[in-house]
N, C-alpha and C. Protein backbone atom coordinates (compact mmCIF):
# COMPACT_ATOMS: atom_id res chain seq x y z
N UNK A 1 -17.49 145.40 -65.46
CA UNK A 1 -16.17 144.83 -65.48
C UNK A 1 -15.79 144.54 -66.93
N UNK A 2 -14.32 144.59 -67.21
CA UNK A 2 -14.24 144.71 -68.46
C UNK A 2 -13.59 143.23 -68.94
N UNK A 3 -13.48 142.80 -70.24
CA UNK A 3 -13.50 141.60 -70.44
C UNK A 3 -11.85 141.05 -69.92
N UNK A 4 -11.25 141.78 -69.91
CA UNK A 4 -9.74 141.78 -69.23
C UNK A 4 -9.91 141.27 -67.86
N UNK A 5 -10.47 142.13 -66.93
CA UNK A 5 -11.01 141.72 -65.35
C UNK A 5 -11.55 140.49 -65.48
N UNK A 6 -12.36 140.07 -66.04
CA UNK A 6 -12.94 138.56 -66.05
C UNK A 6 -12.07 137.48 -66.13
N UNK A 7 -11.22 137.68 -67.07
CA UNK A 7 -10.27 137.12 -67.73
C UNK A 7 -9.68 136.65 -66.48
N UNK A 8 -8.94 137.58 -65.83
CA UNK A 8 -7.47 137.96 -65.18
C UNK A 8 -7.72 137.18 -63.68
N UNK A 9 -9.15 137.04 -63.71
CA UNK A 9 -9.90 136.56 -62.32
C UNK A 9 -9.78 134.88 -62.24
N UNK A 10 -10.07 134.62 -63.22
CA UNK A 10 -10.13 132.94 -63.95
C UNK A 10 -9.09 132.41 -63.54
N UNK A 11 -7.60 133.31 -64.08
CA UNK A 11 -6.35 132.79 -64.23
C UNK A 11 -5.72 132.67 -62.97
N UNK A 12 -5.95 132.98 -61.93
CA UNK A 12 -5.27 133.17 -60.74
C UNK A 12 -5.28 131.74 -60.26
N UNK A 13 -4.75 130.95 -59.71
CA UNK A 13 -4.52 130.17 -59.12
C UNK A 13 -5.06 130.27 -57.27
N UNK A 14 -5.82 128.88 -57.06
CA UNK A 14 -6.52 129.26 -55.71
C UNK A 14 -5.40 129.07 -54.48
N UNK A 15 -5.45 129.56 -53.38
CA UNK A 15 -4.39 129.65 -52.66
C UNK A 15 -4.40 127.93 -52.09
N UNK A 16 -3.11 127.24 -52.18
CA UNK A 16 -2.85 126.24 -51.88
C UNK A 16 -3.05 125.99 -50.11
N UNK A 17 -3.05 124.94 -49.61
CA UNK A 17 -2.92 124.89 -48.19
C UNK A 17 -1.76 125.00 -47.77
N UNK A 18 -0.45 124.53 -48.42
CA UNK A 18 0.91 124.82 -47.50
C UNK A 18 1.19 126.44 -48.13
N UNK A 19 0.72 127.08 -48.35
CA UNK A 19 1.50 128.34 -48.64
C UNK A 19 0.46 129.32 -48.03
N UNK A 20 -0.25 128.99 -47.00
CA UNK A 20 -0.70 130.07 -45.83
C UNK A 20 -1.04 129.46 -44.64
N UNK A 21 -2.51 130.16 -43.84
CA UNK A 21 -2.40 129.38 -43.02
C UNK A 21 -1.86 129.38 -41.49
N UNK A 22 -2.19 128.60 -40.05
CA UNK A 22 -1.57 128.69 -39.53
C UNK A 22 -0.11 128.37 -39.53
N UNK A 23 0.63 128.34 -38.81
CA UNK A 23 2.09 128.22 -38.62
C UNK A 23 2.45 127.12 -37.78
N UNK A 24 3.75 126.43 -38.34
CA UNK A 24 3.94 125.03 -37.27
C UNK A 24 4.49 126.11 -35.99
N UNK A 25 4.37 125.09 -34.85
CA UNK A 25 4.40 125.73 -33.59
C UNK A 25 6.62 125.75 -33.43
N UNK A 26 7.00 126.31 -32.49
CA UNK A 26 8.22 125.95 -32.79
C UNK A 26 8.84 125.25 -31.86
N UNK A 27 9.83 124.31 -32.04
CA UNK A 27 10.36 123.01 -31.25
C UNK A 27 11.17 123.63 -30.67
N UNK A 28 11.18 123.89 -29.16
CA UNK A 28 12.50 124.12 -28.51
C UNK A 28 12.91 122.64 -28.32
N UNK A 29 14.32 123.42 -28.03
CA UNK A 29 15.63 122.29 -27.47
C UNK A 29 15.24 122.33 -25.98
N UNK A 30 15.96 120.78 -25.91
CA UNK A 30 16.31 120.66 -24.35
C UNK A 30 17.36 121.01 -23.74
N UNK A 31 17.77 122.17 -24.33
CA UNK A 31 19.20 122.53 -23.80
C UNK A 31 20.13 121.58 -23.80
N UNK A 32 21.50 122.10 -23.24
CA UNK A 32 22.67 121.36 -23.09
C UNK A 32 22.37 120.55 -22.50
N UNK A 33 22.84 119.02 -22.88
CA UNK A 33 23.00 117.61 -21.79
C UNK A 33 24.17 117.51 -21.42
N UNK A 34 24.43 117.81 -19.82
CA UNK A 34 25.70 117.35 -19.14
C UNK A 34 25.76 115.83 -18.56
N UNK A 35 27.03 115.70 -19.23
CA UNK A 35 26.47 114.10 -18.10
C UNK A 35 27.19 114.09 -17.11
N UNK A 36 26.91 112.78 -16.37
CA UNK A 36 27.00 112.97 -15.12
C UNK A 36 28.23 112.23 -14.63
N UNK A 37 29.01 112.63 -13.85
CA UNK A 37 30.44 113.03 -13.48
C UNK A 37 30.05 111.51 -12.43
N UNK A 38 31.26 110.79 -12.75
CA UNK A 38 31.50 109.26 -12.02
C UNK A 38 32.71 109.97 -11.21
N UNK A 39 32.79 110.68 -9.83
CA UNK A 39 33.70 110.45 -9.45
C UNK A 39 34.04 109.59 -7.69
N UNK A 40 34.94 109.14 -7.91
CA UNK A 40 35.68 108.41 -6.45
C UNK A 40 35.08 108.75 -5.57
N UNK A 41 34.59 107.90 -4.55
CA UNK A 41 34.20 108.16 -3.19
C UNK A 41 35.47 107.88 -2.38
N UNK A 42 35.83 107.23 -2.90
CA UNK A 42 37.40 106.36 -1.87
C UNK A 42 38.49 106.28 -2.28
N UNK A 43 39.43 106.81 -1.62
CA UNK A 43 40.39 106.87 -1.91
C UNK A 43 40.99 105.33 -2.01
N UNK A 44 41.34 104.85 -3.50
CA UNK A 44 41.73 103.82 -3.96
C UNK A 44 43.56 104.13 -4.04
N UNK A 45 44.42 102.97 -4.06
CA UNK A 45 45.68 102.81 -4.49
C UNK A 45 45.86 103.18 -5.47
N UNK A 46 45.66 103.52 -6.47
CA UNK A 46 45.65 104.31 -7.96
C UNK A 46 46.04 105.63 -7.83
N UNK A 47 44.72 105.99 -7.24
CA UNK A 47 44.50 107.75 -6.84
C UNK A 47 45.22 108.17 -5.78
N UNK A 48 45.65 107.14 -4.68
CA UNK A 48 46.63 107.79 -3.83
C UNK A 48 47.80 107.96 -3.88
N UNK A 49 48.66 106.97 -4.85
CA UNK A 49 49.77 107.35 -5.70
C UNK A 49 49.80 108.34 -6.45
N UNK A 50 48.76 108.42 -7.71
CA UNK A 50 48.60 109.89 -8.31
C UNK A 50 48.66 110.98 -7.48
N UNK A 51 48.24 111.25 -6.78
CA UNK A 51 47.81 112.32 -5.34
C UNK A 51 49.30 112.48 -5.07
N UNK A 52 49.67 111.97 -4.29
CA UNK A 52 50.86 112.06 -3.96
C UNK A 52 52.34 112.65 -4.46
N UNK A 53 52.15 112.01 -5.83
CA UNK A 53 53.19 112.09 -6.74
C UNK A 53 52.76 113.18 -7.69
N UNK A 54 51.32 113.75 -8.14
CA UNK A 54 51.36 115.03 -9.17
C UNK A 54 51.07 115.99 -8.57
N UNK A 55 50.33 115.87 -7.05
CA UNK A 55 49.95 117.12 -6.61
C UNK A 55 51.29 117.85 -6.17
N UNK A 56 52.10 117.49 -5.02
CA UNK A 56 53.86 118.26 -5.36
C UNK A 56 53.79 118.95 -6.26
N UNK A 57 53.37 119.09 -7.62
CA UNK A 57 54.25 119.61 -9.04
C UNK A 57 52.90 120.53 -9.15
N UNK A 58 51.61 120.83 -8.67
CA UNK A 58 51.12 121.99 -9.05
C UNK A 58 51.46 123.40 -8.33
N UNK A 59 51.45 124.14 -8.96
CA UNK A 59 51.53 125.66 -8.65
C UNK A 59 50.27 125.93 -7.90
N UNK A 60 48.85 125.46 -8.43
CA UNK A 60 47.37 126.12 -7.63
C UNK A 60 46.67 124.94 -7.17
N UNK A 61 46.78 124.85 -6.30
CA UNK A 61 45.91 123.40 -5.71
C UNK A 61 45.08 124.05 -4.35
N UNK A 62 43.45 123.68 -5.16
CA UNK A 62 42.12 124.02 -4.76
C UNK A 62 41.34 122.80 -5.03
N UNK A 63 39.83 122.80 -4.52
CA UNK A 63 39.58 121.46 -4.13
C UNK A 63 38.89 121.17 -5.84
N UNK A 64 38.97 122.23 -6.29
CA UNK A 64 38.10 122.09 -7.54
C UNK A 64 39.33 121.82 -8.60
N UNK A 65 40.43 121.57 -8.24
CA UNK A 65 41.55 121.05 -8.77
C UNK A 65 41.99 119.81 -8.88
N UNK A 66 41.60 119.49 -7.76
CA UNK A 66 42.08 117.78 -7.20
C UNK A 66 40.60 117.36 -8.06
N UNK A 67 39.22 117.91 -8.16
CA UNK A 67 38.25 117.22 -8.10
C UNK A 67 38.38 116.92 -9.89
N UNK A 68 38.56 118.07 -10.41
CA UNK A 68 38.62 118.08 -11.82
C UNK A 68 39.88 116.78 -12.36
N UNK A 69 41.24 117.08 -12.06
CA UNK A 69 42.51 116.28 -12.33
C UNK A 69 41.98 114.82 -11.92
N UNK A 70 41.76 114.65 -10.64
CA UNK A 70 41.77 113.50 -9.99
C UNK A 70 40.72 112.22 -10.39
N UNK A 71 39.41 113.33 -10.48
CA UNK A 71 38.64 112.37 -10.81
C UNK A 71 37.61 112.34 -9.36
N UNK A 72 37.69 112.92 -7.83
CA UNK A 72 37.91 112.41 -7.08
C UNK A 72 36.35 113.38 -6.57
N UNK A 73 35.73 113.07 -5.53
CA UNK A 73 34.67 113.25 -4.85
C UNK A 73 35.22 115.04 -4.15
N UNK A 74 34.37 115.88 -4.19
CA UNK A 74 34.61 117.40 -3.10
C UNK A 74 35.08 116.62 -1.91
N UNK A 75 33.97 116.00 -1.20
CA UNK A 75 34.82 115.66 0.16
C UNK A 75 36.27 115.09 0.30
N UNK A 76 35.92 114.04 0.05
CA UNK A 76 37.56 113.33 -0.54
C UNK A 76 38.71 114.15 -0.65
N UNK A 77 38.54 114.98 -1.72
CA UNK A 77 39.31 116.15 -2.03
C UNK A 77 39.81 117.17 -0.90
N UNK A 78 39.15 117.27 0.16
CA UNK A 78 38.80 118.39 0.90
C UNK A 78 40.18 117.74 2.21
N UNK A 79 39.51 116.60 2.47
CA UNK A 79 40.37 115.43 3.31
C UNK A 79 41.73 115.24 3.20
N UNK A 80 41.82 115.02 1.77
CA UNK A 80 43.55 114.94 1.03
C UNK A 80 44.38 116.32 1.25
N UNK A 81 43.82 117.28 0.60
CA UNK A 81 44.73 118.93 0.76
C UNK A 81 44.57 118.88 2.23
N UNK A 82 43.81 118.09 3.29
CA UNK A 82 44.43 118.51 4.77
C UNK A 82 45.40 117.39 5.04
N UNK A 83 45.65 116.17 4.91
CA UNK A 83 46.24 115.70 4.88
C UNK A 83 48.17 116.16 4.31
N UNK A 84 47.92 116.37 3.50
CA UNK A 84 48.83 116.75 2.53
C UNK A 84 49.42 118.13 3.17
N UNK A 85 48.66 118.79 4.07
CA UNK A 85 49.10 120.26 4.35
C UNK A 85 49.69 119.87 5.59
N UNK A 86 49.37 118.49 6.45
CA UNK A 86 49.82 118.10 7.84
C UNK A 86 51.17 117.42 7.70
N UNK A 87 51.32 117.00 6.23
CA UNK A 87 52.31 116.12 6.30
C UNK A 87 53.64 117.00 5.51
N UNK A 88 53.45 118.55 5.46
CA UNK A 88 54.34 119.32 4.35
C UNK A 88 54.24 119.41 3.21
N UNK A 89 53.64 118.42 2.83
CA UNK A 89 53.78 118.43 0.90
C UNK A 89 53.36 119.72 -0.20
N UNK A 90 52.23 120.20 1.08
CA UNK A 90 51.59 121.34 0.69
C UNK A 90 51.81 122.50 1.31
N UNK A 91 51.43 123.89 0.83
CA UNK A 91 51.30 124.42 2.26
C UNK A 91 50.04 125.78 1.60
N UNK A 92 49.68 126.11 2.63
CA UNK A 92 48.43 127.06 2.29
C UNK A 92 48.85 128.61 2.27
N UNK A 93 48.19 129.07 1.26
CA UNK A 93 48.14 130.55 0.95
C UNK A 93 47.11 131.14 1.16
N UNK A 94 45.81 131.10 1.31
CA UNK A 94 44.83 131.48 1.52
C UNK A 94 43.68 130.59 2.09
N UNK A 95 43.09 131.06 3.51
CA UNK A 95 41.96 130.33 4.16
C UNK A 95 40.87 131.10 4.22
N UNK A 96 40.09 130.05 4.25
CA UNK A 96 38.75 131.11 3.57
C UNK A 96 37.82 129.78 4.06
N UNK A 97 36.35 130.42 4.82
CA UNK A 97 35.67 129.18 5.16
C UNK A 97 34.77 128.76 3.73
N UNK A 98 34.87 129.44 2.93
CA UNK A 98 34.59 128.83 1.22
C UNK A 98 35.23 127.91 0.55
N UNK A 99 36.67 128.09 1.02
CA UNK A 99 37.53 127.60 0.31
C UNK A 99 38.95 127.97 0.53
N UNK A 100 40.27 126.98 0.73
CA UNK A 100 41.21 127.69 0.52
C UNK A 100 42.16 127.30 -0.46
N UNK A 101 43.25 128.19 -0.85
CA UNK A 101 44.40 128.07 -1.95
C UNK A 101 45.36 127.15 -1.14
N UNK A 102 46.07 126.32 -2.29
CA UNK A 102 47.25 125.83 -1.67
C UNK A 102 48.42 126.31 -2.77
N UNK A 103 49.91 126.19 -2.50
CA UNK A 103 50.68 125.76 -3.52
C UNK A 103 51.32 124.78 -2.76
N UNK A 104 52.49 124.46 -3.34
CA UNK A 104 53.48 123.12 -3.11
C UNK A 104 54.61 124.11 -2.22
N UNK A 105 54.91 123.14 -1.29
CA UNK A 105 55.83 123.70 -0.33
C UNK A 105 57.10 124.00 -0.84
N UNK A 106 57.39 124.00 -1.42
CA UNK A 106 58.93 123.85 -2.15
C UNK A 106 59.13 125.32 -2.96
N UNK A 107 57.45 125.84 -2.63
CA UNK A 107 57.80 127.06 -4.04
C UNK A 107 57.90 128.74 -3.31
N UNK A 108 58.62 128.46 -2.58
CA UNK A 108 59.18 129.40 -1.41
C UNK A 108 59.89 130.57 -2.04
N UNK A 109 60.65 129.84 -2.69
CA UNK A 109 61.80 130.32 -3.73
C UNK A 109 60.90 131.45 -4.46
N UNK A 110 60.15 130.98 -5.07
CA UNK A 110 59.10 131.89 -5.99
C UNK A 110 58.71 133.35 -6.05
């Protein structure tokens, strides 16, 4: 070996511990946190005025409509659009044992 190689061997620096090595493991997420939806079991004086008075004025009223706007429980929801369809306010476009469409009776014209 020549006096260069000796040399060149000396100078190297020994490999540190953070610059090899195993690897940190990797942290998954806990995914998205939804929270959890407070809605109405009962139809309160609040919500039955609201009901009354904004549902008339939609064009698509489904139960996932009333449930979203309202605030209000699926069942609940489910109860009201029959209500509402017995008393005219509503009237139905599509029945479906999944689910059905309503619009507002008034939109005949349409």
């Amino acid at each position: 070996m020549t006096m260069f190689a000796q040399n060149y061997h000396r100078q190297l620096p020994a490999p540190s511990a953070s610059s090899g090595g195993k690897k940190q493991k990797k942290k998954w997420s806990k995914g998205k946190v939804k929270d959890k939806a407070q809605h109405a079991v009962v139809l309160d004086k609040a919500i039955s005025d609201k009901l009354n008075k904004d549902v008339q004025s939609y064009r698509l009223i489904t139960v996932a409509v009333l449930v979203d706007r309202l605030k209000i429980n699926g069942s609940l929801a489910r109860r009201a659009l029959a209500d509402l369809e017995d008393r005219g306010v509503i009237r139905k476009v599509v029945g479906h044992h999944t689910g059905s469409i309503y619009t507002r009776a008034a939109a005949d014209s349409d």
